[in-house]
Each structure stands twice: as structure tokens, then as C-alpha cells.
PDB file of N, CA and C in Angstrom:
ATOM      1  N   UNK A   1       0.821  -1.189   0.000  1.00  0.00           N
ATOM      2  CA  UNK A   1       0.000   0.000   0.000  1.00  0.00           C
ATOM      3  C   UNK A   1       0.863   1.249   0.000  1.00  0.00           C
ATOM      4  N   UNK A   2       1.989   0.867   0.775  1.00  0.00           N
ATOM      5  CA  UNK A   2       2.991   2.082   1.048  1.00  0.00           C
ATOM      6  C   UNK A   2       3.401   2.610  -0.818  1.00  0.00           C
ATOM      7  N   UNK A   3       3.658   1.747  -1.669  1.00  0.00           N
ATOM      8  CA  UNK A   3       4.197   1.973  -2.887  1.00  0.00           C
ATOM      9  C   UNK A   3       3.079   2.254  -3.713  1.00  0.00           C
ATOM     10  N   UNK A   4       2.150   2.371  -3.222  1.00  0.00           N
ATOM     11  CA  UNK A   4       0.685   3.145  -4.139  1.00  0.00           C
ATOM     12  C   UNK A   4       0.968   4.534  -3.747  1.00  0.00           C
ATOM     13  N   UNK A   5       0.522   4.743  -2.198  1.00  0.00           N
ATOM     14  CA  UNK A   5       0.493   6.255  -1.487  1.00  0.00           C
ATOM     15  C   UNK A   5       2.219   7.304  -2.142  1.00  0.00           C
ATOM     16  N   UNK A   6       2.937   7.139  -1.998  1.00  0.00           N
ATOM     17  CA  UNK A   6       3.757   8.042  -2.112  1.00  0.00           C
ATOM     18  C   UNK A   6       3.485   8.138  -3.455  1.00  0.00           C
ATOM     19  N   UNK A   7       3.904   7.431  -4.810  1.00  0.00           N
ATOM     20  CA  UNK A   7       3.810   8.004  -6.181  1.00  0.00           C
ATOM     21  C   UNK A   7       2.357   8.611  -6.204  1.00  0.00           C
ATOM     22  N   UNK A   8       1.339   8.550  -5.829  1.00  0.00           N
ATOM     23  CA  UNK A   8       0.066   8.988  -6.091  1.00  0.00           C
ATOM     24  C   UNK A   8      -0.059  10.190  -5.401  1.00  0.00           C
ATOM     25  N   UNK A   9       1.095  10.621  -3.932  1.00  0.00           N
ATOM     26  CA  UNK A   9       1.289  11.609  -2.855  1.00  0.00           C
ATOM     27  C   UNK A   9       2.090  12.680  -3.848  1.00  0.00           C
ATOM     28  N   UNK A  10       3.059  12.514  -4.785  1.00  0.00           N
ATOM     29  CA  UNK A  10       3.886  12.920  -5.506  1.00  0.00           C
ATOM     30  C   UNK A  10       3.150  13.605  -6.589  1.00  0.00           C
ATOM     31  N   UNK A  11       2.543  12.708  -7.312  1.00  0.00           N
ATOM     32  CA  UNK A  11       1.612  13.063  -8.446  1.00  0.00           C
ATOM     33  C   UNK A  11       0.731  14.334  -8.278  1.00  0.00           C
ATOM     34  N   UNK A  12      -0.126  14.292  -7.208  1.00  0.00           N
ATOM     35  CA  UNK A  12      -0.512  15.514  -6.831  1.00  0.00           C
ATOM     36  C   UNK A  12       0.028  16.772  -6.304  1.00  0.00           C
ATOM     37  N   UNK A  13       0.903  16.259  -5.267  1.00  0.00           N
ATOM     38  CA  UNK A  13       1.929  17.658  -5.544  1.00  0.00           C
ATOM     39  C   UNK A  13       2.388  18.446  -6.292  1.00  0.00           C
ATOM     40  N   UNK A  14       3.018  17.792  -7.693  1.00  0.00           N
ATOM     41  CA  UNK A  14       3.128  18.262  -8.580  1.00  0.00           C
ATOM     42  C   UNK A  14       2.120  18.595  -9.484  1.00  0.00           C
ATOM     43  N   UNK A  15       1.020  17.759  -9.275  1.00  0.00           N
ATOM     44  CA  UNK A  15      -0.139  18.707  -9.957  1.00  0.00           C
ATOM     45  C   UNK A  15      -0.509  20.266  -9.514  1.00  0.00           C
ATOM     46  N   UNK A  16      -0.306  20.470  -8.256  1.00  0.00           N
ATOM     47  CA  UNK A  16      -0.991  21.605  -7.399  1.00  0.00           C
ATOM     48  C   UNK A  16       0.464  22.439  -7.695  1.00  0.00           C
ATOM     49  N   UNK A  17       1.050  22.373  -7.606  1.00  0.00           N
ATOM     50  CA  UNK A  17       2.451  23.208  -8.125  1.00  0.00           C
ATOM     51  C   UNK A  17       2.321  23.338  -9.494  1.00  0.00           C
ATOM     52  N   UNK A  18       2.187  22.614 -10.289  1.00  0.00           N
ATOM     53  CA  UNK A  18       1.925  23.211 -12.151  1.00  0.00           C
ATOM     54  C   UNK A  18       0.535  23.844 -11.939  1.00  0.00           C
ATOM     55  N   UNK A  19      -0.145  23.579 -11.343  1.00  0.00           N
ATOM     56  CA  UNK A  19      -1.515  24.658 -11.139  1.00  0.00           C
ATOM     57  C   UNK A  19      -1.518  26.036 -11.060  1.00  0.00           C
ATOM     58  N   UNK A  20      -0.378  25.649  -9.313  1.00  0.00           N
ATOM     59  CA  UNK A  20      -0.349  27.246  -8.845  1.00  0.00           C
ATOM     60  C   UNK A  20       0.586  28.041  -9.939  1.00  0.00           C
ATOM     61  N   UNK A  21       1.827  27.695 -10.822  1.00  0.00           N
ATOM     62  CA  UNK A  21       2.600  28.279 -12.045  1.00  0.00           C
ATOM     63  C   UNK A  21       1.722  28.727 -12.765  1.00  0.00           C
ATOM     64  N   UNK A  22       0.854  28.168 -13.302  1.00  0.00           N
ATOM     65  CA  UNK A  22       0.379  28.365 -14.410  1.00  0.00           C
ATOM     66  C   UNK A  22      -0.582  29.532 -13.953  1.00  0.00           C
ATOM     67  N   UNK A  23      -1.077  29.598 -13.428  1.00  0.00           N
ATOM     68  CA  UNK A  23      -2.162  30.328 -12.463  1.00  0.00           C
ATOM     69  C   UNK A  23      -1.435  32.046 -12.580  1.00  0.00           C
ATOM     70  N   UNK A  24      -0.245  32.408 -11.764  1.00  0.00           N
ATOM     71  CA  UNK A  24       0.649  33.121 -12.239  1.00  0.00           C
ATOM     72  C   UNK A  24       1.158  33.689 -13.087  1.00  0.00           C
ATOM     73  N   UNK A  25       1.214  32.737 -13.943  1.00  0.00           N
ATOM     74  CA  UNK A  25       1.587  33.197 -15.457  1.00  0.00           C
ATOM     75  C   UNK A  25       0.283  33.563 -16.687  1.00  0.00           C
ATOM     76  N   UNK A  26      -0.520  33.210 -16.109  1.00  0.00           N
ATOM     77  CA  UNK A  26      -1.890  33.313 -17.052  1.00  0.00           C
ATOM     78  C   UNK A  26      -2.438  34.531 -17.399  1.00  0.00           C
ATOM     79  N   UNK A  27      -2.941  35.498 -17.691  1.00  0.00           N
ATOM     80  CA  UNK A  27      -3.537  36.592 -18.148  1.00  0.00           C
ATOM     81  C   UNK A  27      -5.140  36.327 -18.015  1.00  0.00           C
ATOM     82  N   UNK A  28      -5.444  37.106 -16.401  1.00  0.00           N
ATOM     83  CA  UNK A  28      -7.184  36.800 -16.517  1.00  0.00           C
ATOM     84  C   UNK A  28      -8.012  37.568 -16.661  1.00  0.00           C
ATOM     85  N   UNK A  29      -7.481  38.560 -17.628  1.00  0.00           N
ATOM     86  CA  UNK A  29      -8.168  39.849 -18.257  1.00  0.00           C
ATOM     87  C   UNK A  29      -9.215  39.091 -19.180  1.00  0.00           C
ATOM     88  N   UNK A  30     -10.474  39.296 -19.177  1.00  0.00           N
ATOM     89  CA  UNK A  30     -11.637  38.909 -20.297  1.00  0.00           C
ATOM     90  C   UNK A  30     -12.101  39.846 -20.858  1.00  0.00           C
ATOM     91  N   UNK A  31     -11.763  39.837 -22.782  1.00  0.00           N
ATOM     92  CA  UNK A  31     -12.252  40.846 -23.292  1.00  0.00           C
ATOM     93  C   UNK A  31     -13.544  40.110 -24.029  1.00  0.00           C
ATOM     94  N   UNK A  32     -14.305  40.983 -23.616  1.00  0.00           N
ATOM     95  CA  UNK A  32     -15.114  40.998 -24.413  1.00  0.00           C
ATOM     96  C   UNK A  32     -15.528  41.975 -25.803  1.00  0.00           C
ATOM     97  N   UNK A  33     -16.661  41.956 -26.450  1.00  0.00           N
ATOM     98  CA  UNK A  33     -16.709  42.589 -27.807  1.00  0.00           C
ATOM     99  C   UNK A  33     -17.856  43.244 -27.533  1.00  0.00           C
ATOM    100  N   UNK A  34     -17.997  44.393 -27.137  1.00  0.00           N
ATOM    101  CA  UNK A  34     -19.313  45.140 -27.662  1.00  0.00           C
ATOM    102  C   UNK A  34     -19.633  45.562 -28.438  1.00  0.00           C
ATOM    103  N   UNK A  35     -20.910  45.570 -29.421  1.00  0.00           N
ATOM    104  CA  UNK A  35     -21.918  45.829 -30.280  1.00  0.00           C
ATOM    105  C   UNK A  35     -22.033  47.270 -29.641  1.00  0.00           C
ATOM    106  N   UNK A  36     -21.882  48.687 -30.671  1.00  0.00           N
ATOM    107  CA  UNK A  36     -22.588  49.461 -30.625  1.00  0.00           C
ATOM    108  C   UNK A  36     -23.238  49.804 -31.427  1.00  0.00           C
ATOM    109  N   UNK A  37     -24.418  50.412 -31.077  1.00  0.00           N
ATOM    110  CA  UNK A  37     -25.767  50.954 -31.051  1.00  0.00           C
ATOM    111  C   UNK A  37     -26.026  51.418 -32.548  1.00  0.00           C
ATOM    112  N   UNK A  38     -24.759  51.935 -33.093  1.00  0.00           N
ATOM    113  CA  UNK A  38     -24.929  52.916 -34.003  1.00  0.00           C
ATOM    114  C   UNK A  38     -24.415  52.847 -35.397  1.00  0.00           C
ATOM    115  N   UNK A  39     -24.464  51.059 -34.799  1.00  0.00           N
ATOM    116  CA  UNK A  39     -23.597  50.462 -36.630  1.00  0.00           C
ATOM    117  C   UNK A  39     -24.842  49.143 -36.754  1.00  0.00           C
ATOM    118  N   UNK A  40     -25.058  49.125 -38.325  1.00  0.00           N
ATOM    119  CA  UNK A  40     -25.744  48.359 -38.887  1.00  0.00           C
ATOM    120  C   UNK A  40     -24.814  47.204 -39.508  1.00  0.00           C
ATOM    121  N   UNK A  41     -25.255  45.855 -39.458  1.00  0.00           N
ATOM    122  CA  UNK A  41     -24.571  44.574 -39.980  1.00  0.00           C
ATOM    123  C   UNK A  41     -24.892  44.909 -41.443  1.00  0.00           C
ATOM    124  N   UNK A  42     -23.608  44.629 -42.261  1.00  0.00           N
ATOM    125  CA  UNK A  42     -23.616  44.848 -43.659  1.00  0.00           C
ATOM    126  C   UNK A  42     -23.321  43.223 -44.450  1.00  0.00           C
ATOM    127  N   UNK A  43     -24.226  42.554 -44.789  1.00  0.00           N
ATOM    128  CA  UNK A  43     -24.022  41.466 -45.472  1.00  0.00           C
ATOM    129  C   UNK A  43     -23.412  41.821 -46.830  1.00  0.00           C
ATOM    130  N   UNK A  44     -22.033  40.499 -46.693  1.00  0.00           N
ATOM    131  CA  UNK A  44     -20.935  40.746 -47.872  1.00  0.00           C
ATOM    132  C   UNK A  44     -20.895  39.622 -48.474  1.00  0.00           C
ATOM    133  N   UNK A  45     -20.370  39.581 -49.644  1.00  0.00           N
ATOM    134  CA  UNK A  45     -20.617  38.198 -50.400  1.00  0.00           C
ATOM    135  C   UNK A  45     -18.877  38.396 -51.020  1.00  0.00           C
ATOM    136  N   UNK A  46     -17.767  37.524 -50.328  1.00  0.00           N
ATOM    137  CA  UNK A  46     -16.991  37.518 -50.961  1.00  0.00           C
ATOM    138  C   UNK A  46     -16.779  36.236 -51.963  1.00  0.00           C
ATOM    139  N   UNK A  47     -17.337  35.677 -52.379  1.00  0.00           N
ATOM    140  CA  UNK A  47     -17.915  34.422 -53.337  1.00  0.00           C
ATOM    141  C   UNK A  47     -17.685  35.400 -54.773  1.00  0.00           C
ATOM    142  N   UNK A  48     -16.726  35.420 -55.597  1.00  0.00           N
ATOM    143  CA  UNK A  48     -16.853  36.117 -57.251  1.00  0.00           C
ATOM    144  C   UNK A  48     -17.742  35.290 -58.292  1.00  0.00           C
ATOM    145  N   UNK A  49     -17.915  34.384 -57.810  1.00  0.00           N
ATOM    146  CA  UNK A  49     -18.859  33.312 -58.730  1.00  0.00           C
ATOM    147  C   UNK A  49     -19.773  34.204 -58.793  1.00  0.00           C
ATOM    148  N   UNK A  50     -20.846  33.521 -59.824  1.00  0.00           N
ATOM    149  CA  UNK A  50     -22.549  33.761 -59.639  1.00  0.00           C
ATOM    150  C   UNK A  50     -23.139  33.097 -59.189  1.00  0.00           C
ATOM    151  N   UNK A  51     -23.914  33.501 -58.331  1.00  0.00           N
ATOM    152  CA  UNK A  51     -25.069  32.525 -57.965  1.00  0.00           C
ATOM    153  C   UNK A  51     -26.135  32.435 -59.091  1.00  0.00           C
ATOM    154  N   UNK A  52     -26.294  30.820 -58.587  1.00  0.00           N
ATOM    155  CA  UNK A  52     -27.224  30.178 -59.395  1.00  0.00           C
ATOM    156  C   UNK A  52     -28.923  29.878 -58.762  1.00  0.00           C
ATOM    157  N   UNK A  53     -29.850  30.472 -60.007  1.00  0.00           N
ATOM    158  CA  UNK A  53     -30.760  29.798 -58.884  1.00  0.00           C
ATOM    159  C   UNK A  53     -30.685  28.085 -58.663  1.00  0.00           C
ATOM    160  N   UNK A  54     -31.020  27.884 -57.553  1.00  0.00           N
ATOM    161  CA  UNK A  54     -31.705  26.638 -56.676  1.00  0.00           C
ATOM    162  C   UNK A  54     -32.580  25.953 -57.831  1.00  0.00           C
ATOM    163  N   UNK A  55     -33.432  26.342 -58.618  1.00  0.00           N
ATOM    164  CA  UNK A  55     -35.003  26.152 -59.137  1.00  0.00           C
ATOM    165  C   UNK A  55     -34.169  25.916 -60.697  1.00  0.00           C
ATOM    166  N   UNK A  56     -33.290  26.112 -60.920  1.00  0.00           N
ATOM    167  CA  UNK A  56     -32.974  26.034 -62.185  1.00  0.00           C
ATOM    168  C   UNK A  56     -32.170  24.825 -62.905  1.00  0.00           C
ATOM    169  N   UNK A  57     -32.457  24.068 -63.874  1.00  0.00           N
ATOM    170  CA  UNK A  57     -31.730  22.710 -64.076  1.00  0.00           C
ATOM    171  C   UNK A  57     -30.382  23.177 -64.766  1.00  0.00           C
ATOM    172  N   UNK A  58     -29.290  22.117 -64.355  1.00  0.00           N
ATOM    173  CA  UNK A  58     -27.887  22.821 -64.981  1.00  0.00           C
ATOM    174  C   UNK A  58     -27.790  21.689 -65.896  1.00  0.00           C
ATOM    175  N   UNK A  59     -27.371  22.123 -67.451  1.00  0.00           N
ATOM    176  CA  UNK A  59     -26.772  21.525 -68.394  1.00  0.00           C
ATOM    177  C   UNK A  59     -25.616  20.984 -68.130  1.00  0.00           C
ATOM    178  N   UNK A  60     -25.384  19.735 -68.279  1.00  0.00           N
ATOM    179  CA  UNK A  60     -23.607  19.691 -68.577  1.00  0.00           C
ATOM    180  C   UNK A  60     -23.282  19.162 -70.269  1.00  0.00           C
ATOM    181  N   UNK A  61     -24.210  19.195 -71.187  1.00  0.00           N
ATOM    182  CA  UNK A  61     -23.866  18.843 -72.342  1.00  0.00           C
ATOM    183  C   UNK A  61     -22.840  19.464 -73.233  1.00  0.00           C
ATOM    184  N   UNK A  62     -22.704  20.691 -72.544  1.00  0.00           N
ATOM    185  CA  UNK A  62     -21.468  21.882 -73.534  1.00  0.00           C
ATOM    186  C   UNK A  62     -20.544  21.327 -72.682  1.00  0.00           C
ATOM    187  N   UNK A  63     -20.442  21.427 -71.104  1.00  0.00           N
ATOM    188  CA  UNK A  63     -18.890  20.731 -70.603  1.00  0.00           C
ATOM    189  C   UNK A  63     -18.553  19.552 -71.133  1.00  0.00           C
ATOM    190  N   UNK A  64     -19.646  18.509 -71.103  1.00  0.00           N
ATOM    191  CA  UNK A  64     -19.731  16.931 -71.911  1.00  0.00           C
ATOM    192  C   UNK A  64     -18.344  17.386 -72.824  1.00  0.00           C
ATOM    193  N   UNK A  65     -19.311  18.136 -73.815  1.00  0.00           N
ATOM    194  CA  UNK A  65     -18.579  18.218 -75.272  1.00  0.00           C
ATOM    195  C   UNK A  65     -17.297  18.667 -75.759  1.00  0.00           C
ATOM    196  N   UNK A  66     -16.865  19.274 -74.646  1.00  0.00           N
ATOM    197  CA  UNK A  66     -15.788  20.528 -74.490  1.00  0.00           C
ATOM    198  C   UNK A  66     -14.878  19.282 -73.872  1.00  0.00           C
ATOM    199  N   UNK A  67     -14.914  17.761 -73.442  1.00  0.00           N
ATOM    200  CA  UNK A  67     -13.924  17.236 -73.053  1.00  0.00           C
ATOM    201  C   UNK A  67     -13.081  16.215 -73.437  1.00  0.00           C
ATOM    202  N   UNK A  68     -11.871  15.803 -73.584  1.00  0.00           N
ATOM    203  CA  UNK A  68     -11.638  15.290 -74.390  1.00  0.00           C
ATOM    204  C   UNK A  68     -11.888  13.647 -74.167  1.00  0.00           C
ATOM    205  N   UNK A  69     -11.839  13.110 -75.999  1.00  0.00           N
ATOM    206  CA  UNK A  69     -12.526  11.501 -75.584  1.00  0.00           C
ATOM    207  C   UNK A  69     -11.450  10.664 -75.620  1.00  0.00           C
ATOM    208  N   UNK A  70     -10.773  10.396 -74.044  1.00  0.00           N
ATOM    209  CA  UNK A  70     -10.055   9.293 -74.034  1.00  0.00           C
ATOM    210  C   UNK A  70     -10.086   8.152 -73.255  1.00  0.00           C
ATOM    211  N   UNK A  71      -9.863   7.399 -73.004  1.00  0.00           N
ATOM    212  CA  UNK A  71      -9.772   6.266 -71.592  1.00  0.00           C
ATOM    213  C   UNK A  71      -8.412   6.001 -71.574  1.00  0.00           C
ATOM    214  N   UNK A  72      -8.384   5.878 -70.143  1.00  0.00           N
ATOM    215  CA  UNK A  72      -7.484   6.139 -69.535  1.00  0.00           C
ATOM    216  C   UNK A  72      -7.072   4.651 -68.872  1.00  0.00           C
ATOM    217  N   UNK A  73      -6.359   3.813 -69.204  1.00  0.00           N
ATOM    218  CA  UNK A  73      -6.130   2.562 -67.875  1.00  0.00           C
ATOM    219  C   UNK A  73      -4.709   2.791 -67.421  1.00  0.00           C
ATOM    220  N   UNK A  74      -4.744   2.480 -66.203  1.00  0.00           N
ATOM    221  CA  UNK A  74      -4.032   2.537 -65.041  1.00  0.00           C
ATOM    222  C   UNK A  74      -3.942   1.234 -64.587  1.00  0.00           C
ATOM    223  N   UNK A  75      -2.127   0.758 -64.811  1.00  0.00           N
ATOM    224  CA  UNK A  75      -2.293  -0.871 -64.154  1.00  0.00           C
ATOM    225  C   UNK A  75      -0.735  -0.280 -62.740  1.00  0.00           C
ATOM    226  N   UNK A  76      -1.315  -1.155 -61.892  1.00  0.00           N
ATOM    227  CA  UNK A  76      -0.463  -0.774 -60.953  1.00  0.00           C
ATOM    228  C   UNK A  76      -0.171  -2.506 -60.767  1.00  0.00           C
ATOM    229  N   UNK A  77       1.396  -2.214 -60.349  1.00  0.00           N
ATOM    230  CA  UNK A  77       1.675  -4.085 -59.681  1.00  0.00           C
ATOM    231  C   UNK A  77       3.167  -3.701 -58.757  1.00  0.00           C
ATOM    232  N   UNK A  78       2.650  -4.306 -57.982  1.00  0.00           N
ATOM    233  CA  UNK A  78       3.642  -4.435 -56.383  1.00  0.00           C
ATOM    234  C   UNK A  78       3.501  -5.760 -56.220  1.00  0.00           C
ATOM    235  N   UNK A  79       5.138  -5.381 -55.842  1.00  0.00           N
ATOM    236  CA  UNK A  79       5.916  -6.902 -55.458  1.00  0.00           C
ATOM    237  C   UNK A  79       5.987  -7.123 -53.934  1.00  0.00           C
ATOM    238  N   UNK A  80       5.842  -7.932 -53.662  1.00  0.00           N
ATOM    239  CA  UNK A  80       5.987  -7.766 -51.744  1.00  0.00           C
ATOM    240  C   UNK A  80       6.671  -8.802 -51.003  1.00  0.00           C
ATOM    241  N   UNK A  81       7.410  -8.870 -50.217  1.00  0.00           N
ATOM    242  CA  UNK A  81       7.646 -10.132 -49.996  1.00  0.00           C
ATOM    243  C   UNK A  81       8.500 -10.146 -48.566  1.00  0.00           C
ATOM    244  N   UNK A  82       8.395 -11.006 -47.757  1.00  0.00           N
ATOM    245  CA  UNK A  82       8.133 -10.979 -46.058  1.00  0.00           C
ATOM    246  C   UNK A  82       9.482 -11.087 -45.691  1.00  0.00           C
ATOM    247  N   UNK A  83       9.515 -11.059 -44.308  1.00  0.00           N
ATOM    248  CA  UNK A  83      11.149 -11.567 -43.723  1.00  0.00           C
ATOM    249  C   UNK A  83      11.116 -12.882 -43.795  1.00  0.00           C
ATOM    250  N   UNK A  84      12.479 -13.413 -43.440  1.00  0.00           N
ATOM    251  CA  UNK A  84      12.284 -14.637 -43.915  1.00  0.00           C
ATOM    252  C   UNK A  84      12.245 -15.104 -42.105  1.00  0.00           C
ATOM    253  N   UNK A  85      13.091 -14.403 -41.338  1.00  0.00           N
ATOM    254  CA  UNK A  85      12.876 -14.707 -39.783  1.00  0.00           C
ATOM    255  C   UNK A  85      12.772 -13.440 -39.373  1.00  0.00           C
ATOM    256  N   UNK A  86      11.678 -13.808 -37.514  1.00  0.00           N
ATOM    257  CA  UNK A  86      11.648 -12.876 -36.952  1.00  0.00           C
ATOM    258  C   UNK A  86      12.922 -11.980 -36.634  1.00  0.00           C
ATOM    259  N   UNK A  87      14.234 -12.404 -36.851  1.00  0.00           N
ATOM    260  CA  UNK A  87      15.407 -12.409 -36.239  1.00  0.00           C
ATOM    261  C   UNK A  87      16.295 -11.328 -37.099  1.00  0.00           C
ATOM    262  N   UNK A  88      15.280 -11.032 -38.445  1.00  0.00           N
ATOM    263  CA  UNK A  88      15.662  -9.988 -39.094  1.00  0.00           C
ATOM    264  C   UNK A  88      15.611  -8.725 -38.626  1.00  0.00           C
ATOM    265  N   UNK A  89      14.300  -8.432 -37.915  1.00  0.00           N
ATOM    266  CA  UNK A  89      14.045  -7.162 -37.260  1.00  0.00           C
ATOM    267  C   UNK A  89      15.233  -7.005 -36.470  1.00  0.00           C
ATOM    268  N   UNK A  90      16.571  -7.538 -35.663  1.00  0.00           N
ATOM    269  CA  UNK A  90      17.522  -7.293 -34.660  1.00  0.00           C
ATOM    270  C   UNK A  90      18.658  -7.331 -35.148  1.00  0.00           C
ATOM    271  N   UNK A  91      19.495  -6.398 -34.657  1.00  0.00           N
ATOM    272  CA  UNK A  91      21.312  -6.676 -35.096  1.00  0.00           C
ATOM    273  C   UNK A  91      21.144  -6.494 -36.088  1.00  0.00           C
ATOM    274  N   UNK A  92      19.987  -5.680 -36.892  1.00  0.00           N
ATOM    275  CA  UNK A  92      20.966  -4.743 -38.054  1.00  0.00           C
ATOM    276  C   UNK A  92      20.764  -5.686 -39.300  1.00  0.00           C
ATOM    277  N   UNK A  93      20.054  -6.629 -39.431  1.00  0.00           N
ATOM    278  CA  UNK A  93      20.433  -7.491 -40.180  1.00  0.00           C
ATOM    279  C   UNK A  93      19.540  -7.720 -41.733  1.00  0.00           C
TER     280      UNK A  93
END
């Protein structure tokens, strides 16, 4: 029991000591942001696109056409192959 109590006696000590540091060193000024009275919220749209309506169907037959007609295959091949003993992982080997 004795070798529970002291590391766990320790542990907290040093908790309450990095507490009280930090505590010290902290800045407990709270700024806050006030709203005055005499300014109106200005909604901005930094988006350069156009908006589109919602309600409106989008073509893609001109992008379709505008792209070029190729296919494309992609062969990938990996070789892999294991240790031959656990005994490789040690001494470098």
C-alpha cells in the first residue's frame, strides 16, 4: 500500500504546483466585444462566382462536349515479400 500512497502523494503535488505556475503566469483579463448601437450589420458576399438559382436545371452537355474523348487505364503491380525470420528485425540485419 505504502508503494501506491507516495507516487500517487507525488503526483498531486506536482499537480498543485503546475496549477499554482500556471495560475501566475496566465492573463485573466476577459475581453469581451461590444456591439454598438450605431452600426448596422452589412451582409458581404466575398464568393466572385454567380449565384445560381436553386429552381434552375444545370446543363452539362457543352462541358460533356468541351472534353476530351479518351480512356485512360491505369495498371499498378507491387511486389511484396516478407522476412524470412523474426530475427531480421535485430542486429541490423
Amino acid at each position: 500500500m505504502k508503494k501506491l500512497i507516495v507516487p500517487l502523494a507525488i503526483s498531486i503535488i506536482g499537480g498543485v504546483i503546475a496549477l499554482f505556475i500556471h495560475n501566475l503566469n496566465y492573463d485573466h483579463n476577459i475581453v469581451q466585444d461590444k456591439l454598438v448601437s450605431g452600426n448596422k450589420m452589412v451582409n458581404i458576399s466575398y464568393d466572385p462566382s454567380p449565384t445560381i438559382n436553386s429552381n434552375s436545371n444545370i446543363d452539362f452537355t457543352i462541358a460533356a462536349e468541351k472534353t476530351i474523348n479518351s480512356v485512360v487505364h491505369v495498371k499498378n503491380t507491387s511486389v511484396a515479400s516478407g522476412s524470412s525470420s523474426v530475427w531480421d528485425y535485430y542486429n541490423n540485419r
